[in-house]
PDB file of N, CA and C in Angstrom:
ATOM      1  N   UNK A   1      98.342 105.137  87.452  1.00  0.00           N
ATOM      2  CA  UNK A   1      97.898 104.939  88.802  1.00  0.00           C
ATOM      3  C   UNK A   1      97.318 103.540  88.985  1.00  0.00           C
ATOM      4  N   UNK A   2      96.854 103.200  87.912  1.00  0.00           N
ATOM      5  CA  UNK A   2      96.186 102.091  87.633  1.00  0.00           C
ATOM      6  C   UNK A   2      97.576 100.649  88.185  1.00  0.00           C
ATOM      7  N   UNK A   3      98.512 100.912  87.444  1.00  0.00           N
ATOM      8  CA  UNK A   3      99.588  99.951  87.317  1.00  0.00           C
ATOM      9  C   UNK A   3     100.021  99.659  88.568  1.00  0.00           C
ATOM     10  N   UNK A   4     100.227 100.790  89.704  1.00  0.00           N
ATOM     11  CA  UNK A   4     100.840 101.267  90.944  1.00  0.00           C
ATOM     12  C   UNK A   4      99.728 100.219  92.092  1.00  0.00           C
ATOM     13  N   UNK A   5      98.366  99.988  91.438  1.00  0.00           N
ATOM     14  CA  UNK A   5      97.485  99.741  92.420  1.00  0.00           C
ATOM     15  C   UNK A   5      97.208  98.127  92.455  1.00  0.00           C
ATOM     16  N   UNK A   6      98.038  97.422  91.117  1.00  0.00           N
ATOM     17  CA  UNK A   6      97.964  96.220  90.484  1.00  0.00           C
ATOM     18  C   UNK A   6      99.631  95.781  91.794  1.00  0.00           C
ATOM     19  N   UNK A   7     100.466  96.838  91.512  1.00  0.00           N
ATOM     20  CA  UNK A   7     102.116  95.805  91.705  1.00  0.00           C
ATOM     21  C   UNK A   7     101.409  96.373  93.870  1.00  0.00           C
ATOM     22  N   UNK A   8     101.005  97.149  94.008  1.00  0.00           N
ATOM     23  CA  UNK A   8     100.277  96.803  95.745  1.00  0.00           C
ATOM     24  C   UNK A   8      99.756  95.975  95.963  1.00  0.00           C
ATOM     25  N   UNK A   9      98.998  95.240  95.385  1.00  0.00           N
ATOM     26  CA  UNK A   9      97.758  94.085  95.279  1.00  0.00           C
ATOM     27  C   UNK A   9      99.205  93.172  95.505  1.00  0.00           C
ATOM     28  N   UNK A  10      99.816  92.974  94.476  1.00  0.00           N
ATOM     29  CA  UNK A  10     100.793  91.351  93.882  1.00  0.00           C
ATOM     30  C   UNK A  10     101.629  91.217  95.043  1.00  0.00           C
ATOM     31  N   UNK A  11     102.250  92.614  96.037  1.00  0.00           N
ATOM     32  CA  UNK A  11     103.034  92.250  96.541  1.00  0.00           C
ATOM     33  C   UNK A  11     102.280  92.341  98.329  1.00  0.00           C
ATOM     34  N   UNK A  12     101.324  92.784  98.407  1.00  0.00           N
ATOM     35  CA  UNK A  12     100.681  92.126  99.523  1.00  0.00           C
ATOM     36  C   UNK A  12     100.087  90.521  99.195  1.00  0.00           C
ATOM     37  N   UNK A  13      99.828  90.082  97.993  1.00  0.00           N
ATOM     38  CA  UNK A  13      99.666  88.278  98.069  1.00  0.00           C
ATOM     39  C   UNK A  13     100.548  87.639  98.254  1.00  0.00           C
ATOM     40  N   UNK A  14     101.960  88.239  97.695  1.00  0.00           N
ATOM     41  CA  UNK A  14     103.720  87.403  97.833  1.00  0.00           C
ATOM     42  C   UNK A  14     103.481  87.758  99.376  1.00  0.00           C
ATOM     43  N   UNK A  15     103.096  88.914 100.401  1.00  0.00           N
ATOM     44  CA  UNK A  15     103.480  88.651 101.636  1.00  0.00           C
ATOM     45  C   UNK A  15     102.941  87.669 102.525  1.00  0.00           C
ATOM     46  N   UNK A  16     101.727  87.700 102.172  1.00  0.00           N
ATOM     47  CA  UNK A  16     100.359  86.565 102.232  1.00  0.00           C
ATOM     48  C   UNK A  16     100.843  85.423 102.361  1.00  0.00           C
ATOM     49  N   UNK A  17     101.661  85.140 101.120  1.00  0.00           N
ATOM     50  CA  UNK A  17     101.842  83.487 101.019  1.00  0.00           C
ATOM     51  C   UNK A  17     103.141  83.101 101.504  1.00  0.00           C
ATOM     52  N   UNK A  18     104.340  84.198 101.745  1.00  0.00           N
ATOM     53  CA  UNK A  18     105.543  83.769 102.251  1.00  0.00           C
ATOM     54  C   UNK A  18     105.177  84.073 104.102  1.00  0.00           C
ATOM     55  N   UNK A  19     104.230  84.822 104.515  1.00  0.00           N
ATOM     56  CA  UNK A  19     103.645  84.761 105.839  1.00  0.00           C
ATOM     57  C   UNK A  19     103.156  83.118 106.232  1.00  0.00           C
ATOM     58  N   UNK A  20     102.339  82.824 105.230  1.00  0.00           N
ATOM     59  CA  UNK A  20     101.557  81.254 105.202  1.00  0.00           C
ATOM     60  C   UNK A  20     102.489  80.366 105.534  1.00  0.00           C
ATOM     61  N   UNK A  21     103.702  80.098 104.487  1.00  0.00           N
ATOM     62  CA  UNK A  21     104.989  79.427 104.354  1.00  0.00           C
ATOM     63  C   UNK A  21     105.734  79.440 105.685  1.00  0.00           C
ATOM     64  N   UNK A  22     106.393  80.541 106.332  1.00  0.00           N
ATOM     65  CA  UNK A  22     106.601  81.032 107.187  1.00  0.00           C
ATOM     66  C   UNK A  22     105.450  79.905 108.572  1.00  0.00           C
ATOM     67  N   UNK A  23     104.778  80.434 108.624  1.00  0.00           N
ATOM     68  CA  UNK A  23     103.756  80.062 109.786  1.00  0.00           C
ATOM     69  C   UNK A  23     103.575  78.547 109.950  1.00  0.00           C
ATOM     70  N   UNK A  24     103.523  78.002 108.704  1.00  0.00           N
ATOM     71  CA  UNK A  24     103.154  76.231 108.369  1.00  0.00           C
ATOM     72  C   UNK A  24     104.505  75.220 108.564  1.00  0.00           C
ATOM     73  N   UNK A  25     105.869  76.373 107.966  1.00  0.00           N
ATOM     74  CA  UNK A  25     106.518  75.263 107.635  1.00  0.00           C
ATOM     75  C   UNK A  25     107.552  75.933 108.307  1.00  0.00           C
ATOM     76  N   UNK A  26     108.055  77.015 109.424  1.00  0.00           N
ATOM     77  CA  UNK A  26     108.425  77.683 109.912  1.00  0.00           C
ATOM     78  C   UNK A  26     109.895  77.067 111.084  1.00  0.00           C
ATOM     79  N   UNK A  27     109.466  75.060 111.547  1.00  0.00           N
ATOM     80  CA  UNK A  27     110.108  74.568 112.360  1.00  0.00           C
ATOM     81  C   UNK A  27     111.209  73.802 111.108  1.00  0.00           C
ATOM     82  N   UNK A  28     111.087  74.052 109.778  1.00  0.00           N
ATOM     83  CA  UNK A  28     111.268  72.979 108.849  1.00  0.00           C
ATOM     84  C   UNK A  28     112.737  74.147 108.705  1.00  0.00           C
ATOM     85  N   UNK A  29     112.714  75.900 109.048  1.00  0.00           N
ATOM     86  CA  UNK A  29     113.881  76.585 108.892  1.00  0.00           C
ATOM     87  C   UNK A  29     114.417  77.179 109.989  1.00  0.00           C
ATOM     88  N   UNK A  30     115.139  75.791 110.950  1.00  0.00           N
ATOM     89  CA  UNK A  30     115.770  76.565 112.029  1.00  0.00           C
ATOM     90  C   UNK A  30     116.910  76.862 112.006  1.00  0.00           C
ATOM     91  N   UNK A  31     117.511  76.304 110.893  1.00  0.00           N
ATOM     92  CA  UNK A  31     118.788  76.258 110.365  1.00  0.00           C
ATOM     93  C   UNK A  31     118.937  77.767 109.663  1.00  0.00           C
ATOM     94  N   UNK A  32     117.686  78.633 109.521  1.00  0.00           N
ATOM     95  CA  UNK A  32     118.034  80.214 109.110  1.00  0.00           C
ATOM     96  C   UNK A  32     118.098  80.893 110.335  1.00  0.00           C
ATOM     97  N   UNK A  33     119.396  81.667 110.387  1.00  0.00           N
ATOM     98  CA  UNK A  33     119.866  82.860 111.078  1.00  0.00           C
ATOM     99  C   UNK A  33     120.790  81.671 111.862  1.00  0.00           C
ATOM    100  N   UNK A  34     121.440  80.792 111.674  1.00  0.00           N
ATOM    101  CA  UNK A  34     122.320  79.688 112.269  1.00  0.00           C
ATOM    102  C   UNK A  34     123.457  79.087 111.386  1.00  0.00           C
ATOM    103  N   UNK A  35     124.169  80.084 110.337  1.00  0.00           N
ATOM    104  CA  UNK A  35     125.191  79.793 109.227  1.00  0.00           C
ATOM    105  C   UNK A  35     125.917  80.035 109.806  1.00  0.00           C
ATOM    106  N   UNK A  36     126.831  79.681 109.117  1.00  0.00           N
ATOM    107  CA  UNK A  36     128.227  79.975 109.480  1.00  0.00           C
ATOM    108  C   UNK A  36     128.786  81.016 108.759  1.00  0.00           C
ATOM    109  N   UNK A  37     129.454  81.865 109.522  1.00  0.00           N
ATOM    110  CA  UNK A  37     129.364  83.280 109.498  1.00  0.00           C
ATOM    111  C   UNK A  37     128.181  84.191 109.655  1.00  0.00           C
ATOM    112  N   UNK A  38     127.614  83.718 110.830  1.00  0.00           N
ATOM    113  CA  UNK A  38     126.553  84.612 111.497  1.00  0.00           C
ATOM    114  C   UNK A  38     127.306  85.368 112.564  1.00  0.00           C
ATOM    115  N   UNK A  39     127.210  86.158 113.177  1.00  0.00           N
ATOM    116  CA  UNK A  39     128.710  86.407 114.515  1.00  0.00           C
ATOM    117  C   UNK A  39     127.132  86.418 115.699  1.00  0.00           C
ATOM    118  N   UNK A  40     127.035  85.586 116.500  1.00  0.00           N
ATOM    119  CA  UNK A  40     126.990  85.673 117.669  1.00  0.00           C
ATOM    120  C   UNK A  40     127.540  85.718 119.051  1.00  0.00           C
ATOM    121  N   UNK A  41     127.261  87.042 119.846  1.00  0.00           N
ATOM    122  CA  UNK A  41     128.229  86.863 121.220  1.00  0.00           C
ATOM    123  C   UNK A  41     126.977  86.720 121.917  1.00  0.00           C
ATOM    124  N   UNK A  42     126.856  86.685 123.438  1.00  0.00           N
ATOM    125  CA  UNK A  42     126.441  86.342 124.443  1.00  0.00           C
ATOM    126  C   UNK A  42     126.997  85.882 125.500  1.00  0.00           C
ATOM    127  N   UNK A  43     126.849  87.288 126.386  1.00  0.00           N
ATOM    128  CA  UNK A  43     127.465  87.124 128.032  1.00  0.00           C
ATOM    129  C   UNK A  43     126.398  87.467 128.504  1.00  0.00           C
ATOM    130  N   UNK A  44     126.666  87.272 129.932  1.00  0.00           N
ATOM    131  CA  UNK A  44     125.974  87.699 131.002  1.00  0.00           C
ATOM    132  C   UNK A  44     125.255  89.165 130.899  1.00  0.00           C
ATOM    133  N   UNK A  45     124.018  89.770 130.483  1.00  0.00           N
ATOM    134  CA  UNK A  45     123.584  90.743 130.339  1.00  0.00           C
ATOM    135  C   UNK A  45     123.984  91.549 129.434  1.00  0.00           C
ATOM    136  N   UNK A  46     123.883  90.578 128.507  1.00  0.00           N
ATOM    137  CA  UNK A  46     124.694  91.375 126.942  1.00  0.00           C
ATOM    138  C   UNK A  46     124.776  90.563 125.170  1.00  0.00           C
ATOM    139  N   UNK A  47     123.699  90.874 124.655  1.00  0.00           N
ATOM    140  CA  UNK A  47     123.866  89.092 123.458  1.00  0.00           C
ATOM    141  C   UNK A  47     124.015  90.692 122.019  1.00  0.00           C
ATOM    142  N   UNK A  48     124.369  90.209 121.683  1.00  0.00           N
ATOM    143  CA  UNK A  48     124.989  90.579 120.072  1.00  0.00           C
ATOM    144  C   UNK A  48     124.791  89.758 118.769  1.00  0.00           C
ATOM    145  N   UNK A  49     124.409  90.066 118.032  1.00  0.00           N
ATOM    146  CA  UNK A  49     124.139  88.645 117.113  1.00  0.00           C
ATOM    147  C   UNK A  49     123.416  89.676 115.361  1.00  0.00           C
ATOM    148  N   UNK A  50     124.517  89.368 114.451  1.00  0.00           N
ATOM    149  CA  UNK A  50     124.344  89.949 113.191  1.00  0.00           C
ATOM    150  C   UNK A  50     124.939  88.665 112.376  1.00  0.00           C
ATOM    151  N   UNK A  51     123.625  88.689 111.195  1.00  0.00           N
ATOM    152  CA  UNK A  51     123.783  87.218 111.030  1.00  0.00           C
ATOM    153  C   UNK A  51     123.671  87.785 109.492  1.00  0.00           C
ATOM    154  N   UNK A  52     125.354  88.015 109.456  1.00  0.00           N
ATOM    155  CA  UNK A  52     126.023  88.149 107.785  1.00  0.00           C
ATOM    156  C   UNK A  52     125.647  87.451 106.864  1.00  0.00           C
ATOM    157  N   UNK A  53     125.914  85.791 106.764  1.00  0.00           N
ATOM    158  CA  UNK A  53     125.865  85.106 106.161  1.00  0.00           C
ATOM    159  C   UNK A  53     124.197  85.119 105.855  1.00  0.00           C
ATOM    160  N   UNK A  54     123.742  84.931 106.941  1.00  0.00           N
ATOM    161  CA  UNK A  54     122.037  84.799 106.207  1.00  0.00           C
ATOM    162  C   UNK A  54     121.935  85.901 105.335  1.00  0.00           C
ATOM    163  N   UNK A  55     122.163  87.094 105.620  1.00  0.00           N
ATOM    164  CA  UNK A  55     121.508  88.135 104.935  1.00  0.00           C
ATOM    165  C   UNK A  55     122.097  88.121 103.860  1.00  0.00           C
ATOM    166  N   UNK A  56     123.041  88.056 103.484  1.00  0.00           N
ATOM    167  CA  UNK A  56     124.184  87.753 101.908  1.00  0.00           C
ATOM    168  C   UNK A  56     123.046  86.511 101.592  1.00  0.00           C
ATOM    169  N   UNK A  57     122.941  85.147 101.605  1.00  0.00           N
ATOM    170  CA  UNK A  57     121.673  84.499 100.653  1.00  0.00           C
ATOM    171  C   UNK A  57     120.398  85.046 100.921  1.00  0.00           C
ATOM    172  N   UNK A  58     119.985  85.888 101.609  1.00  0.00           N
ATOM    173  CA  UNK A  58     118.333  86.225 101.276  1.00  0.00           C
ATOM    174  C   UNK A  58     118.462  87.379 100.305  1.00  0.00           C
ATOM    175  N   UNK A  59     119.865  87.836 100.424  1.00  0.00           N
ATOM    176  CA  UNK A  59     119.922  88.833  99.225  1.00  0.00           C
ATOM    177  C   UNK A  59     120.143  88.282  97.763  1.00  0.00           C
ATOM    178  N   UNK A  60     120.702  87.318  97.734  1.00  0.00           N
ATOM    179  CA  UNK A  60     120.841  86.369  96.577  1.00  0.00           C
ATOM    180  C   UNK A  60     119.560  86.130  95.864  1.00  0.00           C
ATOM    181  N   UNK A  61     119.155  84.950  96.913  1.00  0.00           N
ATOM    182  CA  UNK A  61     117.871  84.398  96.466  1.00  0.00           C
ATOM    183  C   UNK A  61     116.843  85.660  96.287  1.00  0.00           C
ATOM    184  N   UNK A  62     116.606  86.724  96.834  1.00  0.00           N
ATOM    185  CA  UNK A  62     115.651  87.343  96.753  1.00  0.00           C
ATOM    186  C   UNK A  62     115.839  88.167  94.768  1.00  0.00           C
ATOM    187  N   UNK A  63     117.525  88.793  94.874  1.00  0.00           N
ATOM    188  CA  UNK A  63     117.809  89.223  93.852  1.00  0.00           C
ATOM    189  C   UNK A  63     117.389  88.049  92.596  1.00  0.00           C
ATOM    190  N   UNK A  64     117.677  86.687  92.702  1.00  0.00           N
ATOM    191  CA  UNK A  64     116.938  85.973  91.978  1.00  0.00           C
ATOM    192  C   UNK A  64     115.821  85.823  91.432  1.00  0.00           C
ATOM    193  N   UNK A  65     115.271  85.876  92.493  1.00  0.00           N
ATOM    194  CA  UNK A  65     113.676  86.202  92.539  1.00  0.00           C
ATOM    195  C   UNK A  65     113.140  86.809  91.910  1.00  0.00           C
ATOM    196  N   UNK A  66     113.228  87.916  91.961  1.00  0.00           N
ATOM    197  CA  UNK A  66     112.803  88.936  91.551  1.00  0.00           C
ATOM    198  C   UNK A  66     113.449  89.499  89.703  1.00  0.00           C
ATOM    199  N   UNK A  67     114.523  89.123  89.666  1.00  0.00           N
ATOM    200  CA  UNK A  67     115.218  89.255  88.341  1.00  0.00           C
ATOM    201  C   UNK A  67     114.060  88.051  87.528  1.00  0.00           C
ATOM    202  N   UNK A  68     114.118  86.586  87.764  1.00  0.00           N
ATOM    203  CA  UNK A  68     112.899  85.948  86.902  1.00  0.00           C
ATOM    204  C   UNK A  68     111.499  86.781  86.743  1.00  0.00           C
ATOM    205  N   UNK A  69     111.239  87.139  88.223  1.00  0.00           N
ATOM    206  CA  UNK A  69     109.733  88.210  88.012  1.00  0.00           C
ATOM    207  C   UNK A  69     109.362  88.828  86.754  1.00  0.00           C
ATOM    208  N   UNK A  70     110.744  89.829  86.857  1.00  0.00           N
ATOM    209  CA  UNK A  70     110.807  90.576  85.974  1.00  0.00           C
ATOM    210  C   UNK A  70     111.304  90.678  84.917  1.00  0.00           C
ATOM    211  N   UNK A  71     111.428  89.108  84.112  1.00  0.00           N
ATOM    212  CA  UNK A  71     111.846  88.776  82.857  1.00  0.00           C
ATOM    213  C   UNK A  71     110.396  88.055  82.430  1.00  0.00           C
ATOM    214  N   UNK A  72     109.825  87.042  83.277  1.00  0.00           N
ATOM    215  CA  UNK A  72     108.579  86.863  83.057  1.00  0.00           C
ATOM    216  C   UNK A  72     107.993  87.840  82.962  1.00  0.00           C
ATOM    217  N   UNK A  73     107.644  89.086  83.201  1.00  0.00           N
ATOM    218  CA  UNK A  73     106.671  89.869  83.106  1.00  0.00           C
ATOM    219  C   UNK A  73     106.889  90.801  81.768  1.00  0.00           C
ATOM    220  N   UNK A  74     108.013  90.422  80.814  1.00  0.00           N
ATOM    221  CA  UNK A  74     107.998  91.249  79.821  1.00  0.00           C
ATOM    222  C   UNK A  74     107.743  91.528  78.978  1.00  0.00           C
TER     223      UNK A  74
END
């Protein structure tokens, strides 16, 4: 229970500091959700917009991420 109350703590500070990141440096990524292969439509009383490509690298990078985490932590 102990362990469970340590990885709550770690991953409310990762939200903490990618919130911070986010907030400070936020105009520096306008170029996210704007790849190519994002599909945006937009008509007249009607916008659509699923943004493939971003989510394929935040899944990358995140899977990255997290794979070092958890080689460092072993």
């Amino acid at each position: 229970m102990v362990a469970l109350g340590k990885i709550i703590v770690v991953l409310g500070v990762i939200l903490v500091l990618v919130g911070l990141l986010l907030w400070f440096g936020g105009d520096k990524l306008s170029w996210f959700g704007r790849l190519p292969g994002d599909i945006r439509v937009e008509r007249p009383g009607f916008r659509f917009y699923a943004p493939i490509t971003t989510m394929i690298l935040l899944s990358i990078v995140l899977s990255l991420v997290l794979s070092l985490i958890g080689r460092l932590l072993r």
